[in-house]
Protein backbone atom coordinates (compact mmCIF):
# COMPACT_ATOMS: atom_id res chain seq x y z
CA UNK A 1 115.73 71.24 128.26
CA UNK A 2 117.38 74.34 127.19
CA UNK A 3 115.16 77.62 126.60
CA UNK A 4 115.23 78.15 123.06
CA UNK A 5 115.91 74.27 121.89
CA UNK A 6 115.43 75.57 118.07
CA UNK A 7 118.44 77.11 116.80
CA UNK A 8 116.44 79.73 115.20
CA UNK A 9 114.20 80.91 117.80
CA UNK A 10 116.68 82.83 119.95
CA UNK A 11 116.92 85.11 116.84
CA UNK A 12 113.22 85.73 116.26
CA UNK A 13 112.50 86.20 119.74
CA UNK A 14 116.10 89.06 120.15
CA UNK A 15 114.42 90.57 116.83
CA UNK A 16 111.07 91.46 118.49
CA UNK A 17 112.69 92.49 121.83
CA UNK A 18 115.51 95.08 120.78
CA UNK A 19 112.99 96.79 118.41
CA UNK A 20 111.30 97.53 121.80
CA UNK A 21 114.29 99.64 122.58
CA UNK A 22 113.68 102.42 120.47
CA UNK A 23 109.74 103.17 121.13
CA UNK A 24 109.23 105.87 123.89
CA UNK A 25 107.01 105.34 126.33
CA UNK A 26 107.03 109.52 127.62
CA UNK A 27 109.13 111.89 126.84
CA UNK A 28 111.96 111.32 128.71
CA UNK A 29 111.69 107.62 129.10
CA UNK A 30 112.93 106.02 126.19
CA UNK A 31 115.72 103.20 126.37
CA UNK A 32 117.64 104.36 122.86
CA UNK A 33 117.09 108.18 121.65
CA UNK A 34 118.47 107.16 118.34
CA UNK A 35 118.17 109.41 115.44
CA UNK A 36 117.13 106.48 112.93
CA UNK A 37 114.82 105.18 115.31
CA UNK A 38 112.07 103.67 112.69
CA UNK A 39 115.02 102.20 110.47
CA UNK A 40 116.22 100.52 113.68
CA UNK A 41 113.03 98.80 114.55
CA UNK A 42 112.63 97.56 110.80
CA UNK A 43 116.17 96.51 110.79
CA UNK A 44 116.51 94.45 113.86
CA UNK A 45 112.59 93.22 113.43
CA UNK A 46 113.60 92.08 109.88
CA UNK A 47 115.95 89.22 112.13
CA UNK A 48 112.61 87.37 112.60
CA UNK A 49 112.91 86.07 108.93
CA UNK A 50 116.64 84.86 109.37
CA UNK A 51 115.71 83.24 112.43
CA UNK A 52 112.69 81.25 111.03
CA UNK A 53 114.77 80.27 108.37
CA UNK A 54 117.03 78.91 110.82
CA UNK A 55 114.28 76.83 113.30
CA UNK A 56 113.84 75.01 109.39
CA UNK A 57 117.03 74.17 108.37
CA UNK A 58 118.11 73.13 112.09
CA UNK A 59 115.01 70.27 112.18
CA UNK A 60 116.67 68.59 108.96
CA UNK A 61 113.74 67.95 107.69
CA UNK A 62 112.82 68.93 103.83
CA UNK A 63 109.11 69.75 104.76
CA UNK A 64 110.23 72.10 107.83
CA UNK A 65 112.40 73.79 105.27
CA UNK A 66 109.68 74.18 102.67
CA UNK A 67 107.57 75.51 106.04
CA UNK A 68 110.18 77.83 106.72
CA UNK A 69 110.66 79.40 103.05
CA UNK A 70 106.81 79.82 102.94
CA UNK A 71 107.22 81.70 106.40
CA UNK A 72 109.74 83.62 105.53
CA UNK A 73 108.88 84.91 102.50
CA UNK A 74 105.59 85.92 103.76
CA UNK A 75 107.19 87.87 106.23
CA UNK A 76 109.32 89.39 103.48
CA UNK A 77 106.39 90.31 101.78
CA UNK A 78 104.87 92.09 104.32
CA UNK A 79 107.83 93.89 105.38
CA UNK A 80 107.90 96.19 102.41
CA UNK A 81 104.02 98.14 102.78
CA UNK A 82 105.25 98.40 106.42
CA UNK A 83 107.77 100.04 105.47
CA UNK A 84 106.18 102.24 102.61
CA UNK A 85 103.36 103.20 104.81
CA UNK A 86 105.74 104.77 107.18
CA UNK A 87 106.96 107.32 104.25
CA UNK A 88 104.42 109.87 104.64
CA UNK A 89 104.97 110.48 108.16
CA UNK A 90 108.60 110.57 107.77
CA UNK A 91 107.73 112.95 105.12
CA UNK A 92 105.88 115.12 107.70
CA UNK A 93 107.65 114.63 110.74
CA UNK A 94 110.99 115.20 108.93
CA UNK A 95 112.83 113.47 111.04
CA UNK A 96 113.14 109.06 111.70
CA UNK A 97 113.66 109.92 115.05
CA UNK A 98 110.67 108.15 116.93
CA UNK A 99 110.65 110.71 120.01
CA UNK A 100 110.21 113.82 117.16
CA UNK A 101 107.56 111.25 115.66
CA UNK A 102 105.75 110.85 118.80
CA UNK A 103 106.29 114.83 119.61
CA UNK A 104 104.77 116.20 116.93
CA UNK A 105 102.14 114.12 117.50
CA UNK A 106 101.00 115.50 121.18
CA UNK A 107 98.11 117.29 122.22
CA UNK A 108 94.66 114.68 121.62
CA UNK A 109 93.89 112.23 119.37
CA UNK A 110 92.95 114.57 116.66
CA UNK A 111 96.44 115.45 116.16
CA UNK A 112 97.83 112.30 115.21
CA UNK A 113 99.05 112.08 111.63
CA UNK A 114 96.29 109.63 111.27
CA UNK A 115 93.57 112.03 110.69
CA UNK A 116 95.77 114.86 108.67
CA UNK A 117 94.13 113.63 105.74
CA UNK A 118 92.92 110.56 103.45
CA UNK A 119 96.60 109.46 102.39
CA UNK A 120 97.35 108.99 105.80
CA UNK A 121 94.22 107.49 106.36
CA UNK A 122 94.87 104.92 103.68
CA UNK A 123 98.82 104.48 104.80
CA UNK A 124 97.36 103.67 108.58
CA UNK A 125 94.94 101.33 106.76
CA UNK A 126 98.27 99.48 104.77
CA UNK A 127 100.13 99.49 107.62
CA UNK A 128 97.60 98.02 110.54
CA UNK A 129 96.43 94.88 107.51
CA UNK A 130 100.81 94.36 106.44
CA UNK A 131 101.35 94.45 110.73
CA UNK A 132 98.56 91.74 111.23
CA UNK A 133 99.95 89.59 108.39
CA UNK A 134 103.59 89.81 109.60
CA UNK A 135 102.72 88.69 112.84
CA UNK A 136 100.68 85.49 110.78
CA UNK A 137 97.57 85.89 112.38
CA UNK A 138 94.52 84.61 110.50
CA UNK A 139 93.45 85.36 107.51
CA UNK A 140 96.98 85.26 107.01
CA UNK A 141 97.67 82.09 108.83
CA UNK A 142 99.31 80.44 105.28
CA UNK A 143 102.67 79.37 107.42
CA UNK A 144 99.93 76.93 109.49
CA UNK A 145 98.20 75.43 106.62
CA UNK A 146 95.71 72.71 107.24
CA UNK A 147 96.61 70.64 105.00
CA UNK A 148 99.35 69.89 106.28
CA UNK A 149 100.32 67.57 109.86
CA UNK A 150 102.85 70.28 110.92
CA UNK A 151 102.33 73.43 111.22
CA UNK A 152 104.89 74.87 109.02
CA UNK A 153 108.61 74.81 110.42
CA UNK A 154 107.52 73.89 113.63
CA UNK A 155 108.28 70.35 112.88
């Protein structure tokens, strides 16, 4: 049996790993400097929805696909406050590179953009509750309803 027997789970699973490519881990040890860093990783994460669309439709199965639009367009929906939440620092930083993000950011805890002030505060807040509901943990666990025998696409 092949690796990734669903059609669409190669896609989620290449999603998730080259948005790992543009997070530094020190200063000189990142695997893409790219200077739209943060519009790379929400670009190539966003390949998660096409790719749970995919595992539905492959199954040929009409509940796998209804599993797989309610998936997907909870993912969708969570996509955008991730992506407004990161304005404000992008504001600040002036820059979507995520090694001047990460920079700027140096020097103790209490220099994080985190504690600058109570907008931040809140946007930190939006994005940590949008992360855990992309990533369908509970109480955002809708895809794996249980009223259902299957747990969404996963048919």
């Amino acid at each position: 049996m092949p690796l990734f027997a669903d059609s669409g789970a190669w896609l989620s699973v290449l999603g998730s790993l080259l948005a790992w490519a543009a997070i530094p881990w020190s200063p000189g040890f990142i695997a893409a400097d790219l200077d739209l860093g943060l519009f790379y990783i929400f670009a190539v994460s966003s390949g998660a929805v096409a790719g749970i669309l995919m595992a539905g439709w492959a199954s040929n199965n009409k509940w796998a696909i209804y599993g797989a639009a309610r998936g997907a367009a909870q993912m969708v929906s969570y996509e955008i406050p991730l992506a407004l939440a990161c304005i404000p620092v992008v504001m600040l930083t002036g820059s979507l590179n995520m090694n001047d993000i990460v920079i700027n950011q140096q020097g103790g805890i209490w220099n994080w953009y985190l504690f600058h002030d109570p907008f931040l505060f809140a946007a930190f807040v939006i994005y940590f509750i949008a992360s855990i509901a992309e990533v369908n943990r509970g109480p955002f666990d809708m895809p794996e309803t249980e009223s259902e025998l299957v747990a969404g696409y996963h048919v």
